[in-house]
Protein backbone atom coordinates (compact mmCIF):
# COMPACT_ATOMS: atom_id res chain seq x y z
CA UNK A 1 85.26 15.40 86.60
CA UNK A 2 87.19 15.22 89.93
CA UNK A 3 90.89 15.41 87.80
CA UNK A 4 89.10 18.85 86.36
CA UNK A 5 88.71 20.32 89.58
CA UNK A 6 91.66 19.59 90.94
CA UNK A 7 93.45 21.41 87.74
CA UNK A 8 91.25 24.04 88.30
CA UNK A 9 91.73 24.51 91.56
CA UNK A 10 95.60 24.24 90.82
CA UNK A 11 95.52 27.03 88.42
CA UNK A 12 93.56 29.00 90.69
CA UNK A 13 96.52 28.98 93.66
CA UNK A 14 98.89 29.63 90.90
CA UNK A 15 97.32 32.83 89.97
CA UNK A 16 96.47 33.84 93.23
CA UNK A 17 100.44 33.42 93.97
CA UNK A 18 101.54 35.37 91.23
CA UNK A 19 99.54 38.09 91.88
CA UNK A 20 100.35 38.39 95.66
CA UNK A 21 97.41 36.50 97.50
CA UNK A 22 99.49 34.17 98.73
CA UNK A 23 100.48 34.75 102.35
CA UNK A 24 103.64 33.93 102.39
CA UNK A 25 104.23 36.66 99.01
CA UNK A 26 106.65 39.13 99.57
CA UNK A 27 105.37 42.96 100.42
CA UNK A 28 105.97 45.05 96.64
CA UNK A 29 109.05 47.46 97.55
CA UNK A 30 108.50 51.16 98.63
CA UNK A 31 108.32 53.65 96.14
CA UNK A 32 111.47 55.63 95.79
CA UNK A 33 111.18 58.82 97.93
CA UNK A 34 111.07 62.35 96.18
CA UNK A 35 114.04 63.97 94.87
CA UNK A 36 114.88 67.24 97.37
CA UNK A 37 113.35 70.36 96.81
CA UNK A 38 115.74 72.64 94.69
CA UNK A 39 117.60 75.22 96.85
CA UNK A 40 117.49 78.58 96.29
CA UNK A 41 120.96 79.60 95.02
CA UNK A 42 122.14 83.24 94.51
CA UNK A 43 124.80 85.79 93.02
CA UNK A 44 125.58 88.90 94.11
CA UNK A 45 126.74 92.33 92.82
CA UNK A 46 127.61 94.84 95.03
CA UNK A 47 125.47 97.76 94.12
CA UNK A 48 126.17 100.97 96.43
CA UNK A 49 129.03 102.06 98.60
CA UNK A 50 132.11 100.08 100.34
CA UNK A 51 132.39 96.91 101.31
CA UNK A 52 134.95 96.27 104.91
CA UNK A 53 135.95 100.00 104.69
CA UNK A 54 136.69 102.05 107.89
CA UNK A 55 135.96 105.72 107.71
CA UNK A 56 138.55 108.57 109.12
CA UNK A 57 136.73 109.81 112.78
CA UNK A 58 137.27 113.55 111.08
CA UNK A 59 135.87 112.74 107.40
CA UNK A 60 132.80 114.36 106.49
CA UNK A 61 131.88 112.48 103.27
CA UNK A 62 130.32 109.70 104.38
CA UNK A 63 126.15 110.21 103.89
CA UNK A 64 126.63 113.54 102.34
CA UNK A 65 127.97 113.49 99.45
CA UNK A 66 125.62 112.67 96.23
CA UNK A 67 127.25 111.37 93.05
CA UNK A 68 128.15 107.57 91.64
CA UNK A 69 126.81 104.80 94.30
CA UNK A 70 129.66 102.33 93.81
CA UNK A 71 131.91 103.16 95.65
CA UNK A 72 130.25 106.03 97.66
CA UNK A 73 130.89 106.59 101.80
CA UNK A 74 127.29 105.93 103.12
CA UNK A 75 126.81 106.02 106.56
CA UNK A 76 123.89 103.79 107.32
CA UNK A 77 122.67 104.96 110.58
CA UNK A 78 118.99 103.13 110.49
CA UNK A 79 117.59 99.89 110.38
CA UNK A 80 115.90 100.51 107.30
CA UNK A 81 116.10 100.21 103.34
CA UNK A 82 112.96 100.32 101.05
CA UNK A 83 111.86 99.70 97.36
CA UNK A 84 110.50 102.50 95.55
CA UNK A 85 108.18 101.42 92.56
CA UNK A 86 110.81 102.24 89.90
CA UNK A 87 113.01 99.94 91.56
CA UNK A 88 115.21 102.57 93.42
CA UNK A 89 116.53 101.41 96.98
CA UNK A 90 115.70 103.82 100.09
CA UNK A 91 117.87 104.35 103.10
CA UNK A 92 117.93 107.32 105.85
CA UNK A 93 121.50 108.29 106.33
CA UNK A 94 123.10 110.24 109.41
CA UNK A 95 125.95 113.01 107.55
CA UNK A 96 129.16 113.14 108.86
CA UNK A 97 129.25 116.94 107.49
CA UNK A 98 126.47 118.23 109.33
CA UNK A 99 124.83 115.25 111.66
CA UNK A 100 121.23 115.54 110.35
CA UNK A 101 119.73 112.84 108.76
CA UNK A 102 119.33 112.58 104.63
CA UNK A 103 116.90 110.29 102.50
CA UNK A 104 118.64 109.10 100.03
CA UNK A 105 118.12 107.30 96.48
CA UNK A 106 120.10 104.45 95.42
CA UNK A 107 119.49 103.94 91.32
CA UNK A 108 121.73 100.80 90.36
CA UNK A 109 120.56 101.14 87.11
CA UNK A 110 122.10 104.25 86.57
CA UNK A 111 124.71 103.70 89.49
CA UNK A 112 123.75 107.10 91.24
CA UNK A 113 123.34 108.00 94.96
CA UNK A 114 121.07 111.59 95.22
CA UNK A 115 119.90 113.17 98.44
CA UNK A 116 115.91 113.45 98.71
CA UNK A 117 115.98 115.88 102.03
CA UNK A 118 117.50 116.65 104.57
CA UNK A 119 116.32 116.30 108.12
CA UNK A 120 116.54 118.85 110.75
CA UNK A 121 119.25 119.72 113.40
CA UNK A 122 119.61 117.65 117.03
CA UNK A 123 121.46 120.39 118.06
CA UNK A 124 121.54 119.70 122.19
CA UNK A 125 118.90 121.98 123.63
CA UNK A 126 116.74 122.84 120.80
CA UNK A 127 112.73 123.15 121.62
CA UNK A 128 111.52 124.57 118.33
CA UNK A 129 108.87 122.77 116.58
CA UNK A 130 109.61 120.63 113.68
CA UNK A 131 109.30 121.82 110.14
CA UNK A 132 110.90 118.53 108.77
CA UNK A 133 111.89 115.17 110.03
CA UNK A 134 114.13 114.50 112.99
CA UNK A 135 115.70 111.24 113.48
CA UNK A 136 113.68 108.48 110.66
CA UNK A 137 113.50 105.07 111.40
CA UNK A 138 111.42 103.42 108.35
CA UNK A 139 111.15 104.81 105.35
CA UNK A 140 108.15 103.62 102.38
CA UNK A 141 107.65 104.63 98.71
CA UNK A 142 104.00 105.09 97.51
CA UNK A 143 103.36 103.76 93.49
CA UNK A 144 102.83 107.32 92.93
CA UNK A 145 106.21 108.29 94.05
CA UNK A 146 105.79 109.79 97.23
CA UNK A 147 108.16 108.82 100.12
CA UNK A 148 107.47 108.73 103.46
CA UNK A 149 109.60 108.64 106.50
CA UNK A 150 108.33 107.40 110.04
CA UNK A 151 109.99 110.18 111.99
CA UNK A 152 110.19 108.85 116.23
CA UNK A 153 112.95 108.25 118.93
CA UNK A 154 115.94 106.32 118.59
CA UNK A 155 118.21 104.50 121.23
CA UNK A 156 121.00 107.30 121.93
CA UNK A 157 122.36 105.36 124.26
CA UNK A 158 121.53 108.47 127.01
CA UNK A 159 118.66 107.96 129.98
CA UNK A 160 116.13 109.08 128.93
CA UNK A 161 116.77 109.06 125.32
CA UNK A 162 113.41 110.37 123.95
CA UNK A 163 112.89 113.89 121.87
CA UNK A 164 109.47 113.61 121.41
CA UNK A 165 107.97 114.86 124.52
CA UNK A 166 107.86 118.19 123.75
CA UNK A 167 104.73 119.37 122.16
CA UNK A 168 105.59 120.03 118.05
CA UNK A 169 108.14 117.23 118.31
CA UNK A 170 106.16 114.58 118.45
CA UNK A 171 106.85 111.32 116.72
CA UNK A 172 104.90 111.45 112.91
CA UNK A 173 104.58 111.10 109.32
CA UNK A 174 106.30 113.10 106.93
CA UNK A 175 105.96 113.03 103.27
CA UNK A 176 108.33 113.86 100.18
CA UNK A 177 106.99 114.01 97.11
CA UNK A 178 108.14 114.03 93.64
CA UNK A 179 109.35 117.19 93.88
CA UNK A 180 111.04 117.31 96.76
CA UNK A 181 108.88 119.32 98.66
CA UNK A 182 108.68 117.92 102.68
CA UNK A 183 105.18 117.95 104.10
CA UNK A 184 103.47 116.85 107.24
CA UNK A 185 100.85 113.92 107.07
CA UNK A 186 100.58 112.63 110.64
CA UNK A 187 101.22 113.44 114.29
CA UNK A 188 104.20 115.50 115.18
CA UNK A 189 102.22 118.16 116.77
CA UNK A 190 100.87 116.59 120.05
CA UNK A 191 104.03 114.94 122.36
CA UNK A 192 104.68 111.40 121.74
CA UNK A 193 103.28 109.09 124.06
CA UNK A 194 106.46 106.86 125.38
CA UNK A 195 107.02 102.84 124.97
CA UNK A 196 103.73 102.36 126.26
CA UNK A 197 100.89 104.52 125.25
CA UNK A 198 98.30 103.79 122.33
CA UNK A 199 98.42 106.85 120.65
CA UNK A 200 95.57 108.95 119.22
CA UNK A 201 93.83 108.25 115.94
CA UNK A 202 92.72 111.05 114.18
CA UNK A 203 93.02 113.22 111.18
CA UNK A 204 96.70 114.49 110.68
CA UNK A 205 98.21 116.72 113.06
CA UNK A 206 95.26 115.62 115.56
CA UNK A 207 97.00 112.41 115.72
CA UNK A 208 99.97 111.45 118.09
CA UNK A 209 102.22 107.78 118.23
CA UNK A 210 104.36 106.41 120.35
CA UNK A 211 107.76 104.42 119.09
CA UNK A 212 107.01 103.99 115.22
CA UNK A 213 108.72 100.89 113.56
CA UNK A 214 109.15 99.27 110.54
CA UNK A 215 106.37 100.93 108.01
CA UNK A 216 104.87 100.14 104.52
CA UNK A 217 103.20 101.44 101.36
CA UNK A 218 100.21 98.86 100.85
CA UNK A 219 98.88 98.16 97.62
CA UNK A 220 95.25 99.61 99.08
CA UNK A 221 96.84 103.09 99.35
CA UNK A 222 97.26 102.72 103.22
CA UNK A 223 100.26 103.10 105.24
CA UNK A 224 100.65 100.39 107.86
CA UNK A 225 103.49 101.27 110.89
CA UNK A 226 104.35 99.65 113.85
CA UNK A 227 103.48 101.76 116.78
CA UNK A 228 104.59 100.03 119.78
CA UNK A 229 102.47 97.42 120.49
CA UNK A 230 100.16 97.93 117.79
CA UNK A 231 99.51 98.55 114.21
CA UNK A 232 98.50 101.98 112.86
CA UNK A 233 97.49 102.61 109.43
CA UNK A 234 97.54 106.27 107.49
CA UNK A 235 95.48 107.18 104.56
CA UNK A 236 96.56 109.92 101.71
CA UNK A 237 94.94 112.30 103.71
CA UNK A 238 96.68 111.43 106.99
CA UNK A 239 94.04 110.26 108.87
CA UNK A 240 95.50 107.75 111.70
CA UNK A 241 93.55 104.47 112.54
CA UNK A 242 94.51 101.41 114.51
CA UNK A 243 94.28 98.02 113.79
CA UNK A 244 91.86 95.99 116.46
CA UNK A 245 91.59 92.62 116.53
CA UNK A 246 90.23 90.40 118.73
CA UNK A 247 92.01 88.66 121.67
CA UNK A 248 95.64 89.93 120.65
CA UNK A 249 97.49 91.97 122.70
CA UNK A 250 100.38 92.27 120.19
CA UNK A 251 100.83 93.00 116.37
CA UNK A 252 103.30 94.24 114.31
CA UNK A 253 104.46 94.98 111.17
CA UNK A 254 107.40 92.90 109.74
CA UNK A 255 107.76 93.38 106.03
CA UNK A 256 107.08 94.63 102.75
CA UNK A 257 105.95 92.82 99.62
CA UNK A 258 107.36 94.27 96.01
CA UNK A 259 103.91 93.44 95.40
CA UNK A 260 102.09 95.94 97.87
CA UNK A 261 101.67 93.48 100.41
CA UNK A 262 102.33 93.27 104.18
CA UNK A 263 103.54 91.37 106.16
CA UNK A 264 102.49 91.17 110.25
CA UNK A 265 103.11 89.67 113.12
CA UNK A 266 100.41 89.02 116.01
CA UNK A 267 100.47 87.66 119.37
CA UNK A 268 97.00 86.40 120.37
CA UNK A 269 96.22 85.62 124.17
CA UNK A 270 95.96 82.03 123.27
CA UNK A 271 99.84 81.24 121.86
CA UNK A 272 98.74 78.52 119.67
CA UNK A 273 96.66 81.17 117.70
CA UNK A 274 100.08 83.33 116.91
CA UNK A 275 100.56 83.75 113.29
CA UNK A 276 101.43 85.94 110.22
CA UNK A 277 98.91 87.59 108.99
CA UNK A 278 97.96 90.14 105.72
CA UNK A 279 95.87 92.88 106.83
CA UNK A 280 95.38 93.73 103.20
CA UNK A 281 93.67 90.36 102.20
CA UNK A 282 92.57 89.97 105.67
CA UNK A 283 93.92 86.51 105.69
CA UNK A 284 96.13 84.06 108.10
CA UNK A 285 99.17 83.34 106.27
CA UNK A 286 100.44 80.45 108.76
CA UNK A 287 101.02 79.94 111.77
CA UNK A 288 103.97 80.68 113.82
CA UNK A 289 103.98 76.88 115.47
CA UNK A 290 104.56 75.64 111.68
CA UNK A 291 107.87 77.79 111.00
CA UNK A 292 111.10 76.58 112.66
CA UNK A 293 112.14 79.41 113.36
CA UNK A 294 109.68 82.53 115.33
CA UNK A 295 110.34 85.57 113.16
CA UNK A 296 110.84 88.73 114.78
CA UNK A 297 112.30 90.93 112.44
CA UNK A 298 112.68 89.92 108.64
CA UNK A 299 114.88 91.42 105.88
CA UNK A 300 112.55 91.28 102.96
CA UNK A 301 109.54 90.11 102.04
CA UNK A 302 108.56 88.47 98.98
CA UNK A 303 104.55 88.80 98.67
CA UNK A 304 101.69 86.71 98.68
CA UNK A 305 102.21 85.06 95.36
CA UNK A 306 105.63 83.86 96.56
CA UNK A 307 105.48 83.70 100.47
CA UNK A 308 108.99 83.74 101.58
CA UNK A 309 111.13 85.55 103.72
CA UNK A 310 114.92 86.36 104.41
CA UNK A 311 116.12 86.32 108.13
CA UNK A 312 118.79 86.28 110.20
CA UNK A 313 119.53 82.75 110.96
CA UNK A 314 119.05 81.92 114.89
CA UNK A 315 120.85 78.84 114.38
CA UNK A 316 123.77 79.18 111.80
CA UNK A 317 126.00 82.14 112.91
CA UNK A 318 126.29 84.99 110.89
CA UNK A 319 124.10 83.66 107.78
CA UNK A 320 120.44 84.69 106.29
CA UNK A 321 118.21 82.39 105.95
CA UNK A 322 115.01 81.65 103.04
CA UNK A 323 111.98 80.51 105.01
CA UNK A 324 109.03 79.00 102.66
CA UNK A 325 106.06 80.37 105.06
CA UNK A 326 103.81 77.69 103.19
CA UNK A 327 105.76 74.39 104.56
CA UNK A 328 108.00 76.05 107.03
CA UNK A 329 111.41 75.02 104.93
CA UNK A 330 114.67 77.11 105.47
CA UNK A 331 117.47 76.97 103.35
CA UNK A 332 120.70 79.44 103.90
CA UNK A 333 120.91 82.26 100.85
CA UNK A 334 123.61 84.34 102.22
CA UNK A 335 126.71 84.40 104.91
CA UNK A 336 128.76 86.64 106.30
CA UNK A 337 132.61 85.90 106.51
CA UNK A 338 136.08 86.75 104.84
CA UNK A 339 136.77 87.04 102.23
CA UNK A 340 134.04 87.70 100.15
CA UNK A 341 132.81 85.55 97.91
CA UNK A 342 129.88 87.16 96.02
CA UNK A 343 129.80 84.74 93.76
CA UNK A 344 129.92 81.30 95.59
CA UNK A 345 126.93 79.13 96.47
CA UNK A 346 125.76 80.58 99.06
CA UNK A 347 127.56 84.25 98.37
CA UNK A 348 129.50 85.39 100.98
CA UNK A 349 129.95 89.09 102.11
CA UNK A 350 132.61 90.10 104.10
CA UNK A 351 130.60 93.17 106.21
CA UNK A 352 128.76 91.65 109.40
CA UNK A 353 126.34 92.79 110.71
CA UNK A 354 123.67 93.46 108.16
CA UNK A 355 121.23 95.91 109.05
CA UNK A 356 118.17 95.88 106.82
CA UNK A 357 116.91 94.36 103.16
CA UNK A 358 114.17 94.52 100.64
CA UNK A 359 112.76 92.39 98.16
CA UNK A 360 113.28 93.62 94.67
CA UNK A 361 110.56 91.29 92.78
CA UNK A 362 109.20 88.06 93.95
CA UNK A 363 112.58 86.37 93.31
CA UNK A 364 115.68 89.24 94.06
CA UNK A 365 116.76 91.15 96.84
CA UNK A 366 119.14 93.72 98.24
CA UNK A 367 121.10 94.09 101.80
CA UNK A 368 121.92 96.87 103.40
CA UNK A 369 124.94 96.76 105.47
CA UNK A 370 126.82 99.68 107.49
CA UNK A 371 128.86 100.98 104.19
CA UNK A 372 127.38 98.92 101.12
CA UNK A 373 124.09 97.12 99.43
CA UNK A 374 124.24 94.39 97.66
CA UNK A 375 122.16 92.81 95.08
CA UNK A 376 121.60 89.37 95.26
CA UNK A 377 120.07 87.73 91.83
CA UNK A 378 118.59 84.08 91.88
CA UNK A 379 120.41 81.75 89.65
């Protein structure tokens, strides 16, 4: 009996050991870590105008002349390039011919630049009310092919700089549609109300703004514009509302979806509440403590089934960088340098800086430099 219970108890330790009871057993190795997220890798294709081209002080091509794109002298005055529904690119253009300021199409399908209108004189002096846009600085394309052009001061580099004080130049809403035909949807009529006023909401002409920014077609049939501090949104009819929200004493509009969405910006009075945020959906989309880098002003937007955007790197020079809004991940897309290597991993353009972008679908996008887009294509 006892030389059975000591076997058993012997075979009892033994197991014990080989499965790890044992004290003195050695902890099981860590499980290998996970392979790297892929990077997103790109091509590009230059798809309108010039790249690293100087233009003649006395030529009056450039951002007048309609025709093929490639190759094409545009004159890229704005901060601002939009996606039309069909997949054409939008850009206001200053013309070296006359000075006034064009809409124009970009179809890199077909490889054609055409002029949508044509914006009215700044001739020095001039008091008469608008009958057309003035000097655009965002531009948006409707699903039903309307454009519309957020018409309001620029920096002229002259104190003061503004045009919009006088009543019938105020800062508004003008609309283009299919046709061509230019119409008025919002504001204009009353003066604008300077860097720091709220505005007026209203319907149409009753309404005024102040400095309008980056604007969007939404997918709910709403325009939503940055109005200085605030956002402002325009129905079909032209009826101007603002955007309240509790405790923030800053919002603004950042970027467009392909998808219809929008992308804001808001600044609550408690900074760890900051976040982006999709007044369509209503909805937080994270918060700006979880991105590495605070976004200010974004190059495209790829919508809420793919939330991503392209920025100018703060911390590599001259590059744009991918930021994953989920986890907060960055990865560089796109640099700027010579020569030009469109094709490398990441492309390389040799035009600096870049002044605007758009997301073609949830994957592409374009850039708008001073003389050229480009498409980039993901690999």
């Amino acid at each position: 009996m006892k030389n059975r219970l000591k076997i058993s108890l012997l075979f009892s330790a033994t197991i014990l050991l080989g499965c790890g009871g044992g004290s003195d057993s050695p902890a099981p190795p860590p499980p290998p870590p996970p392979p790297p997220a892929p990077s997103a890798q790109y091509s590009g294709t230059l798809v309108a105008g010039v790249s690293s081209i100087s233009y003649g002080p006395q030529d009056p091509e450039p951002g007048c002349i309609d025709g093929t794109a490639i190759g094409a002298k545009l004159n890229s005055s704005q901060y601002s390039l939009a996606r039309a529904g069909d997949g054409r690119l939008l850009l206001p253009e200053t013309g070296r011919c006359d000075g006034r300021t064009r809409i124009r199409s970009i179809d890199f399908s077909s490889n054609t630049v055409t002029t949508l209108a044509i914006g009215s004189s700044r001739a020095i002096g001039q008091t008469d009310a608008l009958s057309t846009f003035l000097t655009p600085t965002s531009v948006a394309a409707s699903a039903t092919r309307d454009v519309f052009v957020a018409d309001s001061d620029i920096f002229t580099g002259q104190i003061p700089s503004t045009e919009r004080l006088i009543a019938g130049r105020g800062p508004g809403i003008w609309k283009i549609a299919a046709n061509g035909t230019v119409s008025l949807l919002a504001g204009v009529t009353l003066p604008g109300v300077g860097q720091t006023g709220d505005g007026v909401d209203g319907p149409g002409a009753a309404a005024s703004f102040g400095y309008l920014g980056v604007m969007c077609a939404g997918s709910d049939g709403l325009l939503y514009v940055t109005d200085n501090r605030q956002v402002r949104t325009v129905d079909t009819n032209g009826t101007v509302g603002t955007i309240v929200t509790p405790n923030v004493n800053q919002q603004r509009v950042l970027a467009c979806g392909p998808d219809g969405s929008i992308l804001m910006r808001r600044w609550f009075l408690n900074p760890a509440e900051n976040d982006y945020y999709d007044p369509i959906a209503r909805k937080s989309i994270a918060k700006v403590s979880s991105i590495t880098t605070d976004i200010f002003s974004v190059y495209a937007y790829f919508g809420t089934s793919n939330p991503r955007v392209l920025v100018e790197s703060g911390s590599v020079s001259s590059s744009v960088e991918l930021i994953n809004l989920t986890d907060g991940t960055s990865t560089t897309v796109v640099k700027s340098g010579s020569p030009a290597n469109l094709l490398g991993s990441p492309p390389v353009i040799d035009e600096t800086p870049l002044r605007a972008g758009t997301a073609i679908n949830a994957k592409d996008f374009s850039l708008l430099s001073n003389h050229a887009i480009y498409k980039f294509a993901q690999k």
